[in-house]
C-alpha atoms as a PDB file:
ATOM      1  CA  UNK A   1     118.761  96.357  94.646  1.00  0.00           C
ATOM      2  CA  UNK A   2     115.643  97.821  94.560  1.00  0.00           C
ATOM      3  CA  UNK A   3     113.124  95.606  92.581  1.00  0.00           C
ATOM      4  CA  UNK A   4     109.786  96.696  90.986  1.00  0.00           C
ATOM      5  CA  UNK A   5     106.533  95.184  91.612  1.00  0.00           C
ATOM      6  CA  UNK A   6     104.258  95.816  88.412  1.00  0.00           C
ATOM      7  CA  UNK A   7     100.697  96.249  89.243  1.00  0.00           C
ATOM      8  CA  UNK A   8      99.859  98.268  86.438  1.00  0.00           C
ATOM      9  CA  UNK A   9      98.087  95.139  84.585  1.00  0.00           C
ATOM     10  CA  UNK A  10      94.353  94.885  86.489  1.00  0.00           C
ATOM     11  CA  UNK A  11      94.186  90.623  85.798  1.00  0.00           C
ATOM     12  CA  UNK A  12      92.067  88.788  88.415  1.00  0.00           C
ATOM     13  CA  UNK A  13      92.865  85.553  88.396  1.00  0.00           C
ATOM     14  CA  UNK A  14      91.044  82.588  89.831  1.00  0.00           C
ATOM     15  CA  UNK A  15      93.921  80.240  90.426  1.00  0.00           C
ATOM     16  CA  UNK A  16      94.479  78.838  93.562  1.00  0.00           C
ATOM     17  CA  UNK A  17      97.569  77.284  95.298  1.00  0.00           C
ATOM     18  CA  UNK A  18      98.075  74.976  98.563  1.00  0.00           C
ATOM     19  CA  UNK A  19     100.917  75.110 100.497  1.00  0.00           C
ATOM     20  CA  UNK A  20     101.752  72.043 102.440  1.00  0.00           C
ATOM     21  CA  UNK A  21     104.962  72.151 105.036  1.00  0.00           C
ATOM     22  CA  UNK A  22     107.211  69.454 104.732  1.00  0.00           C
ATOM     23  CA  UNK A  23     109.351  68.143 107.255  1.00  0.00           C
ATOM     24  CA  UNK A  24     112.547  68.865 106.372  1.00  0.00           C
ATOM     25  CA  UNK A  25     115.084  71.232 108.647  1.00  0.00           C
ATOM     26  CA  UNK A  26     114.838  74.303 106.613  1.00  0.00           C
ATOM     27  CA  UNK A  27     113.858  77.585 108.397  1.00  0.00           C
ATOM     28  CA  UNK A  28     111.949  80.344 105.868  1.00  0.00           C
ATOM     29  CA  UNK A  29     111.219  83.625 107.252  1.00  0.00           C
ATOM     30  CA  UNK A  30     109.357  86.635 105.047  1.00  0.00           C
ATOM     31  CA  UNK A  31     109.203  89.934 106.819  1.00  0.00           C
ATOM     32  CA  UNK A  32     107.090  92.930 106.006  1.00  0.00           C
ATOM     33  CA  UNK A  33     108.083  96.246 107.249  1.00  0.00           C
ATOM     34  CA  UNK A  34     109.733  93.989 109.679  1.00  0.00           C
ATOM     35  CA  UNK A  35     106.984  92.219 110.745  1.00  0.00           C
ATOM     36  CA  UNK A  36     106.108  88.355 110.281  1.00  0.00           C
ATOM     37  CA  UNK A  37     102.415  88.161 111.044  1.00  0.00           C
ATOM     38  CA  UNK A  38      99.385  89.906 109.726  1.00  0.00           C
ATOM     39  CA  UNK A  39      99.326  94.098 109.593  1.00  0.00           C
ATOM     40  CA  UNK A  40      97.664  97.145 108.305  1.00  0.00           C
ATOM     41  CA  UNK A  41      98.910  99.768 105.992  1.00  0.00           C
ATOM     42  CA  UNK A  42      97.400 102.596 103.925  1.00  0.00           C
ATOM     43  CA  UNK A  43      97.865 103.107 100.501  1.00  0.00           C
ATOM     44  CA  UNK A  44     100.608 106.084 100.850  1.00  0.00           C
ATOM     45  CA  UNK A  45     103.119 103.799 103.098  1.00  0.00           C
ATOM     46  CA  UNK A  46     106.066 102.296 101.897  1.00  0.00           C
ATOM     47  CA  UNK A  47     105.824  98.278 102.038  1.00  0.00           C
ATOM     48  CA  UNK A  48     109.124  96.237 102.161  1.00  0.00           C
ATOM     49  CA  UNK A  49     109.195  92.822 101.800  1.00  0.00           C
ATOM     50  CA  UNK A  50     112.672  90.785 102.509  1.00  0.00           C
ATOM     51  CA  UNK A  51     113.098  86.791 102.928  1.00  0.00           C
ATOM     52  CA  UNK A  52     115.925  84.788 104.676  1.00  0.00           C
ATOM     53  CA  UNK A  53     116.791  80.947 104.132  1.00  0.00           C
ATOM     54  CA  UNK A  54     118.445  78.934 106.301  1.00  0.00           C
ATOM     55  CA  UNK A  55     118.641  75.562 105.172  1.00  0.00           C
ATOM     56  CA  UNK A  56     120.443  73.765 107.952  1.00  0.00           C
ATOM     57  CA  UNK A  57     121.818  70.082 106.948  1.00  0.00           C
ATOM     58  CA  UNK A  58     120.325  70.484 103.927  1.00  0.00           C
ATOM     59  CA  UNK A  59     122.696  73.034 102.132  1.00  0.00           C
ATOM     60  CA  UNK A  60     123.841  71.650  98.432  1.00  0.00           C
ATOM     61  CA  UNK A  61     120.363  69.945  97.777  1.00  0.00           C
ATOM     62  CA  UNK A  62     119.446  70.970  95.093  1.00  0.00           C
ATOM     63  CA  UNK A  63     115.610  72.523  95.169  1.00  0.00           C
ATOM     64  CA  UNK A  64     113.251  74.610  93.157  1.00  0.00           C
ATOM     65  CA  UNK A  65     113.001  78.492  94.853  1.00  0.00           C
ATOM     66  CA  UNK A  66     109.339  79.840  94.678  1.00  0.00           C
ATOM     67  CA  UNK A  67     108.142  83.335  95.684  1.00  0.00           C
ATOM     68  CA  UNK A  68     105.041  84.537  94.917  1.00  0.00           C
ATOM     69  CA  UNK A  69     102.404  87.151  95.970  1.00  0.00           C
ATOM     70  CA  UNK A  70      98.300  86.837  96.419  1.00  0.00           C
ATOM     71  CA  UNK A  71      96.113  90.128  95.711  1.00  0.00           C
ATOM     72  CA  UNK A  72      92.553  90.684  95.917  1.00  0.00           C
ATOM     73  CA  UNK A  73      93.056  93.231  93.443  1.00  0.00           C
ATOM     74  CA  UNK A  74      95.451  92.263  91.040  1.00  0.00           C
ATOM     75  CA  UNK A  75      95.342  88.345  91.242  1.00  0.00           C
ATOM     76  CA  UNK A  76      99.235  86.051  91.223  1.00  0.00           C
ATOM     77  CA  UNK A  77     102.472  87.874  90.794  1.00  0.00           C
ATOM     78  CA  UNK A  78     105.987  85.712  91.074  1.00  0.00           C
ATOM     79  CA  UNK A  79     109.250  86.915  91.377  1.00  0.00           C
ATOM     80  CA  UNK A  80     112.102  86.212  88.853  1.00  0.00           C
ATOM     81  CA  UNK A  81     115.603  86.844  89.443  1.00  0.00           C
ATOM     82  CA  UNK A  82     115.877  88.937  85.791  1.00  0.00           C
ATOM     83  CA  UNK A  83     112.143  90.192  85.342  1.00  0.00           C
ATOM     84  CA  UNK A  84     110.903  90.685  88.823  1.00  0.00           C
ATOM     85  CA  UNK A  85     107.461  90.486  89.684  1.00  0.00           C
ATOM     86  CA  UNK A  86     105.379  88.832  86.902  1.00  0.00           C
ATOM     87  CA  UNK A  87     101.927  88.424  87.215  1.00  0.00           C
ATOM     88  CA  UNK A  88     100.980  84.803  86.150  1.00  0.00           C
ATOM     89  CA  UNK A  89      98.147  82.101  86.713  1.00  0.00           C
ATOM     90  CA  UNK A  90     100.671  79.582  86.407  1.00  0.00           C
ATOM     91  CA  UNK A  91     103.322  79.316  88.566  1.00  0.00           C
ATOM     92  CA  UNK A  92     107.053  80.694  87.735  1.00  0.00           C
ATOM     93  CA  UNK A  93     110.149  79.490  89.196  1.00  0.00           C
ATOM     94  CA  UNK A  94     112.397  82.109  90.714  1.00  0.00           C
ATOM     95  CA  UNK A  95     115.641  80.086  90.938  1.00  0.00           C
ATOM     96  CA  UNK A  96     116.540  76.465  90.875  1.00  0.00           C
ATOM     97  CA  UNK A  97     119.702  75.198  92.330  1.00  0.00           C
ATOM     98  CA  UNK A  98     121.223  74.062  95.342  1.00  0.00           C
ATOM     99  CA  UNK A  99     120.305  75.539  98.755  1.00  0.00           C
ATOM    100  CA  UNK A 100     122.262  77.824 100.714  1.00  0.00           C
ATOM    101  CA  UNK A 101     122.033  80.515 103.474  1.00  0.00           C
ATOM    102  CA  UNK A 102     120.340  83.676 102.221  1.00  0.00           C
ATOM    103  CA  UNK A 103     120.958  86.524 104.511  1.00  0.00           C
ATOM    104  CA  UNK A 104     117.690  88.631 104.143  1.00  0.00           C
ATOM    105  CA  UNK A 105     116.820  89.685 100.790  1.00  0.00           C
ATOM    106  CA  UNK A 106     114.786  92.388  99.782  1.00  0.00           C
ATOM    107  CA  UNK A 107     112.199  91.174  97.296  1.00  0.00           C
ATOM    108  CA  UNK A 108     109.937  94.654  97.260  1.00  0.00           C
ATOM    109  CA  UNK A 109     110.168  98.116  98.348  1.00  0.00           C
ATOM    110  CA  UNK A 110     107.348 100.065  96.864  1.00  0.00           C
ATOM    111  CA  UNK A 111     104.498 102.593  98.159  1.00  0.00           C
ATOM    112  CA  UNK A 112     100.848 103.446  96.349  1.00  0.00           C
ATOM    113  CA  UNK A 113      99.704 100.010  96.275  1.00  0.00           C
ATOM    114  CA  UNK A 114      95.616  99.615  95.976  1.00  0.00           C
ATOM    115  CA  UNK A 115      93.311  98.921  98.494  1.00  0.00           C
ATOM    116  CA  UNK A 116      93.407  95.075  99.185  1.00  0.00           C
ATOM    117  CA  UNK A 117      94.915  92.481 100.801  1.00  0.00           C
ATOM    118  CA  UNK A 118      98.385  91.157 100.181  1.00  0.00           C
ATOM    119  CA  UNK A 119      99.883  87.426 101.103  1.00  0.00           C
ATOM    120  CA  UNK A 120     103.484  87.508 100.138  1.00  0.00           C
ATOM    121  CA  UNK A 121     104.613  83.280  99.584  1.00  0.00           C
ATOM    122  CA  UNK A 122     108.500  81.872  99.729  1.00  0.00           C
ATOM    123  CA  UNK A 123     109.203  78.524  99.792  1.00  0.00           C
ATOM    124  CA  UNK A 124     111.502  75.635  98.638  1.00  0.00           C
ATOM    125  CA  UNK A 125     110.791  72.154  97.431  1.00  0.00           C
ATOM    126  CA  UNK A 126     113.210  69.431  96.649  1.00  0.00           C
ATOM    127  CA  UNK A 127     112.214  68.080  93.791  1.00  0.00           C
ATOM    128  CA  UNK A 128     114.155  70.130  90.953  1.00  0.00           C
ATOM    129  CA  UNK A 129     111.626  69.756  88.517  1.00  0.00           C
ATOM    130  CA  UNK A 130     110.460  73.519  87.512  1.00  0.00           C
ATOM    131  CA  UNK A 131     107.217  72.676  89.220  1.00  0.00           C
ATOM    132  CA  UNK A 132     105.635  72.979  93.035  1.00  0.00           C
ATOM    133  CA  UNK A 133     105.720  69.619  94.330  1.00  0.00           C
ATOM    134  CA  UNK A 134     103.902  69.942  97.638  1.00  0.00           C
ATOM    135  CA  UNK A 135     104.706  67.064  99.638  1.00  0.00           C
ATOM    136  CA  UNK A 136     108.477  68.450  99.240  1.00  0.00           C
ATOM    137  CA  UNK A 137     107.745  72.057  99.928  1.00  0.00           C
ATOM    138  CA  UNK A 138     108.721  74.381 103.080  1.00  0.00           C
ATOM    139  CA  UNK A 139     107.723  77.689 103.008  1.00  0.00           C
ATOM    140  CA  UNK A 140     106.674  80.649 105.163  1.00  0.00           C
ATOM    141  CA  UNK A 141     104.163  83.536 104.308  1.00  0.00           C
ATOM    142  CA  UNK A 142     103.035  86.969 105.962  1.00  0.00           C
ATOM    143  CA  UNK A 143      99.912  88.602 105.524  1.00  0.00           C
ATOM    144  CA  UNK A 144      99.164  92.748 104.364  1.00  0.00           C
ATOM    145  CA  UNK A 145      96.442  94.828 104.149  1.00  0.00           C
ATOM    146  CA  UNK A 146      96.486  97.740 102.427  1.00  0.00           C
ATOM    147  CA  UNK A 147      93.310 100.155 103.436  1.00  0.00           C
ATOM    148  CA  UNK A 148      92.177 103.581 104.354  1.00  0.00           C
ATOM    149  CA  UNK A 149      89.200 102.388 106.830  1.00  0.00           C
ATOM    150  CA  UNK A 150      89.812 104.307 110.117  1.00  0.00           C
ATOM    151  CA  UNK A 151      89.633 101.445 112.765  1.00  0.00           C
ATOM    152  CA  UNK A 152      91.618  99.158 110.891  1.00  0.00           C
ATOM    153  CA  UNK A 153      94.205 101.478 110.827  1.00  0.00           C
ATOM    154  CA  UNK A 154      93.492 102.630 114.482  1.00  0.00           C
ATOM    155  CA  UNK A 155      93.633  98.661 115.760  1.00  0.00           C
ATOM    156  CA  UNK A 156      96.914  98.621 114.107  1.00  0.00           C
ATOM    157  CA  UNK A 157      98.646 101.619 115.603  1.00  0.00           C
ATOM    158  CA  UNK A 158      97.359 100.035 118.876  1.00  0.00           C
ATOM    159  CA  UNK A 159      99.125  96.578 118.037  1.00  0.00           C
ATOM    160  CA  UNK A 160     102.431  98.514 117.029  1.00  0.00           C
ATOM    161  CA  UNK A 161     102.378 100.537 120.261  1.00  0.00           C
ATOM    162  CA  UNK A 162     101.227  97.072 122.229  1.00  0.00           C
ATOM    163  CA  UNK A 163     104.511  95.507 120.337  1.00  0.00           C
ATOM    164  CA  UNK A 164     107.113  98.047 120.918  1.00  0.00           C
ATOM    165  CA  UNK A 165     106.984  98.585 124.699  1.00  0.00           C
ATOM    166  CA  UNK A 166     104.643  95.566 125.977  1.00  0.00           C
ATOM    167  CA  UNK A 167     104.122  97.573 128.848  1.00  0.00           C
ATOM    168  CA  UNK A 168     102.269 101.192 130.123  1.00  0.00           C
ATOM    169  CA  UNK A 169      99.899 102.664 126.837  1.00  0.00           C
ATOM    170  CA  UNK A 170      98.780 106.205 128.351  1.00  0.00           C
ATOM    171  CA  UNK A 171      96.193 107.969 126.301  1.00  0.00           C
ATOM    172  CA  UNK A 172      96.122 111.765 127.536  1.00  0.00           C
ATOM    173  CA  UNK A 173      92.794 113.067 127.395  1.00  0.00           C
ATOM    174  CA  UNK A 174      89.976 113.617 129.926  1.00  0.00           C
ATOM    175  CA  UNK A 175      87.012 111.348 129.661  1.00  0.00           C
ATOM    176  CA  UNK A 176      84.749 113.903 131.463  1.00  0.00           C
ATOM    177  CA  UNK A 177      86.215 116.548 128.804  1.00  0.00           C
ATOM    178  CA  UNK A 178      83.759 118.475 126.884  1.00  0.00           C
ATOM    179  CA  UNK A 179      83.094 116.712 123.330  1.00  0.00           C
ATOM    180  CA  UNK A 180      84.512 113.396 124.485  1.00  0.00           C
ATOM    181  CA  UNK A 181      82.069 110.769 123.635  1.00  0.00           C
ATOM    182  CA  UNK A 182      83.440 107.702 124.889  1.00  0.00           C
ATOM    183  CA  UNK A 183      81.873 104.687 123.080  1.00  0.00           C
ATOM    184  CA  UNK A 184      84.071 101.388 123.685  1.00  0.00           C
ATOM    185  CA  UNK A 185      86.136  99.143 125.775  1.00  0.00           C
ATOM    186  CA  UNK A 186      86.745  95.499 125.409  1.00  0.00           C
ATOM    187  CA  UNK A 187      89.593  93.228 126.712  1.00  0.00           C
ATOM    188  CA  UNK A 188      90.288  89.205 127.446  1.00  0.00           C
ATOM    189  CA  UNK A 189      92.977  87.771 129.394  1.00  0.00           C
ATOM    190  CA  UNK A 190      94.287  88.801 132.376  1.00  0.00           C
ATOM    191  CA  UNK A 191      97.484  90.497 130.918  1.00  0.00           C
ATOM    192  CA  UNK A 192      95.471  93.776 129.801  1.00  0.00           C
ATOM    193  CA  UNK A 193      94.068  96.249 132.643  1.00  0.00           C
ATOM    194  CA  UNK A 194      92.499  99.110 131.569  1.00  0.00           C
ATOM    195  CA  UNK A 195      91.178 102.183 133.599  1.00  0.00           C
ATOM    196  CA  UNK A 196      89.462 104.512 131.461  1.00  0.00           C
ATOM    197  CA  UNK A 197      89.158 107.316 134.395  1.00  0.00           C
ATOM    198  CA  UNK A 198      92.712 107.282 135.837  1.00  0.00           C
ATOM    199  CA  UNK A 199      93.354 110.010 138.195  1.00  0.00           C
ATOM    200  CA  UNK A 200      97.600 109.135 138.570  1.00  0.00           C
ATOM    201  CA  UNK A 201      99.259 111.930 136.758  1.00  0.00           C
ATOM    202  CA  UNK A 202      97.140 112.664 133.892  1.00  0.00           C
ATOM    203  CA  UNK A 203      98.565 115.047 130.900  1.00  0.00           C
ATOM    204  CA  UNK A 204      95.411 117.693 131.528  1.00  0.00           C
ATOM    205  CA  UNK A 205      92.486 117.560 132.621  1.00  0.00           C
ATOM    206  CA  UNK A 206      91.127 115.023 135.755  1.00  0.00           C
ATOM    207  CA  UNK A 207      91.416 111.939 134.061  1.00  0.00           C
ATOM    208  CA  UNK A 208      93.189 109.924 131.691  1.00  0.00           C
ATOM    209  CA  UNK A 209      93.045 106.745 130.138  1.00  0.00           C
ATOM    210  CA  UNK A 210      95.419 104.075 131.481  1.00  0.00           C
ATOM    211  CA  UNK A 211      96.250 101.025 130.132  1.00  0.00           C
ATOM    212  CA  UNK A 212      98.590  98.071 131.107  1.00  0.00           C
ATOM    213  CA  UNK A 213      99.802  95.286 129.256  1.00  0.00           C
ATOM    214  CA  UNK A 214     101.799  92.600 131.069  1.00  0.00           C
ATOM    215  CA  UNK A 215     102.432  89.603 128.351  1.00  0.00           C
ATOM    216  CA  UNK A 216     102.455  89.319 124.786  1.00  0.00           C
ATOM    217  CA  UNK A 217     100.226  86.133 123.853  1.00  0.00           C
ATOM    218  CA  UNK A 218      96.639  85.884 123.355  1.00  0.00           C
ATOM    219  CA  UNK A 219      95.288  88.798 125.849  1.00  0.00           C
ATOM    220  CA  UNK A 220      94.518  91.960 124.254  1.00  0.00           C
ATOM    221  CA  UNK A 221      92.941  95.324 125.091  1.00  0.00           C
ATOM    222  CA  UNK A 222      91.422  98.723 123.658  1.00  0.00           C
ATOM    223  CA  UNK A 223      88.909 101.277 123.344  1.00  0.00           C
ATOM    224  CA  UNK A 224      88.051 103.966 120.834  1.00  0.00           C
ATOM    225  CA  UNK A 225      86.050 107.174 121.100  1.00  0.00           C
ATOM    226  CA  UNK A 226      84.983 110.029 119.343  1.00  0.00           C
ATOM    227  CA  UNK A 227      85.966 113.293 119.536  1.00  0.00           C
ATOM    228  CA  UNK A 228      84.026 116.855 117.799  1.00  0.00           C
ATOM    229  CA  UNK A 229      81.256 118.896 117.369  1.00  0.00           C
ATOM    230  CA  UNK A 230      77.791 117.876 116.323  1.00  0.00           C
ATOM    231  CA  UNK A 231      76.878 119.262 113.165  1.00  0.00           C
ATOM    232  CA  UNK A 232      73.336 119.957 112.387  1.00  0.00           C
ATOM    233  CA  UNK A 233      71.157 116.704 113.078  1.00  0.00           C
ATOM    234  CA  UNK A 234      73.880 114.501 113.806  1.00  0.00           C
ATOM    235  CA  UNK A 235      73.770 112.574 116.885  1.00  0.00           C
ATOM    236  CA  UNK A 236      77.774 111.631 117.341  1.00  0.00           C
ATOM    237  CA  UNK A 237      80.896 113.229 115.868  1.00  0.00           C
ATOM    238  CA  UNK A 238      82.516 111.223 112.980  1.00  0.00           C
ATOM    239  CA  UNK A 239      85.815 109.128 113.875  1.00  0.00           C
ATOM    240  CA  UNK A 240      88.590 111.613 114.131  1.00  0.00           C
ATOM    241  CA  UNK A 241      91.500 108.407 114.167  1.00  0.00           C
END
């Protein structure tokens, strides 16, 4: 079912919330667009956000369900189960009863959100009380930004290309080609090579850029340059990524 995420109503809110793990054997995962860790998005993409609950032992306790969602531009939203997403300084109970296995279930599917960053909350405590009783909570959160500046959204085409193949990144174009302006490269680890004047098969030209990833951990890699024609007293193109 396709749920609606209201963020016509501007409120900022100053309210902040805590979220302390508890020890219990319950596993929370939040996905957005099917990732669990932090990401970039612009305004015009679509944004899905699903949880799953697996509550191991524990299934029959009964628990208080939370979801809820951080903005920098709108302030607290939480999801109900009959209104959706409410926004709310105080925090709203989306369900409380006993736990069970919830396959993954789609809490937002929307596009044209506004610039900002987005932390999207689920989490369970034990204490059936209709409120958050940290000591007794386990939850999980993931992390979106929503903006239109060019090398956030060029770092994160490089970390979806990194995470797809986690191996051979191949950028065809010429470093000695005319209007290249190459500006950048920076690694750390070990994992990343990078060759910015490969001569192995390049697309056109005499060289291409090369780079190889071998794990998936800490070690990262990249480079960005600039590509056009000066105009008038300008001294570099503009970014054309």
């Amino acid at each position: 079912m396709r749920k609606i995420f209201n963020i016509t109503l501007l409120i900022i809110l100053t309210y902040t919330i805590t979220f302390i793990t508890s020890s219990y054997a319950i596993t929370i995962d939040v996905m957005a667009n099917n990732k669990d860790s932090y990401f970039v998005i612009r305004p015009s993409d679509s944004l899905i956000v699903k949880a799953c609950l697996d509550p191991d032992d524990l299934v029959g306790q009964d628990a208080d369900w939370w979801v809820a969602a951080e903005t920098t531009c709108c302030g607290w939203y939480w999801f109900t189960l009959d209104k959706g997403w409410i926004p709310s300084q105080t925090p709203i109970r989306t369900y409380a009863g006993p736990l069970f296995k919830l396959e993954p279930y789609e809490l937002l599917n929307i596009s044209g959100l506004p610039l900002g960053t987005y932390i999207f909350y689920v989490g369970v405590d034990l204490n059936m009380n209709g409120v958050i009783d940290f000591d007794q909570l386990y939850y999980d959160r993931v992390t979106v930004e929503v903006s239109e500046e060019p090398l956030k959204l060029a770092l994160q085409h490089l970390r979806d290309v990194m995470d797809k193949y986690h191996s051979n990144f191949d950028v065809n174009t010429d470093l000695s080609a005319a209007g290249n302006h190459f500006v950048m490269l920076a690694k750390m680890g070990d994992d990343v090579e990078i060759n910015p004047g490969c001569t192995d098969e390049p697309h056109s030209g005499a060289t291409c850029i090369e780079n190889r990833f071998y794990g998936i951990d800490t070690s990262w890699g990249g480079w960005y340059f600039l590509n056009g024609v000066l105009e008038g007293e300008e001294t570099q193109p503009k970014p054309n990524f």
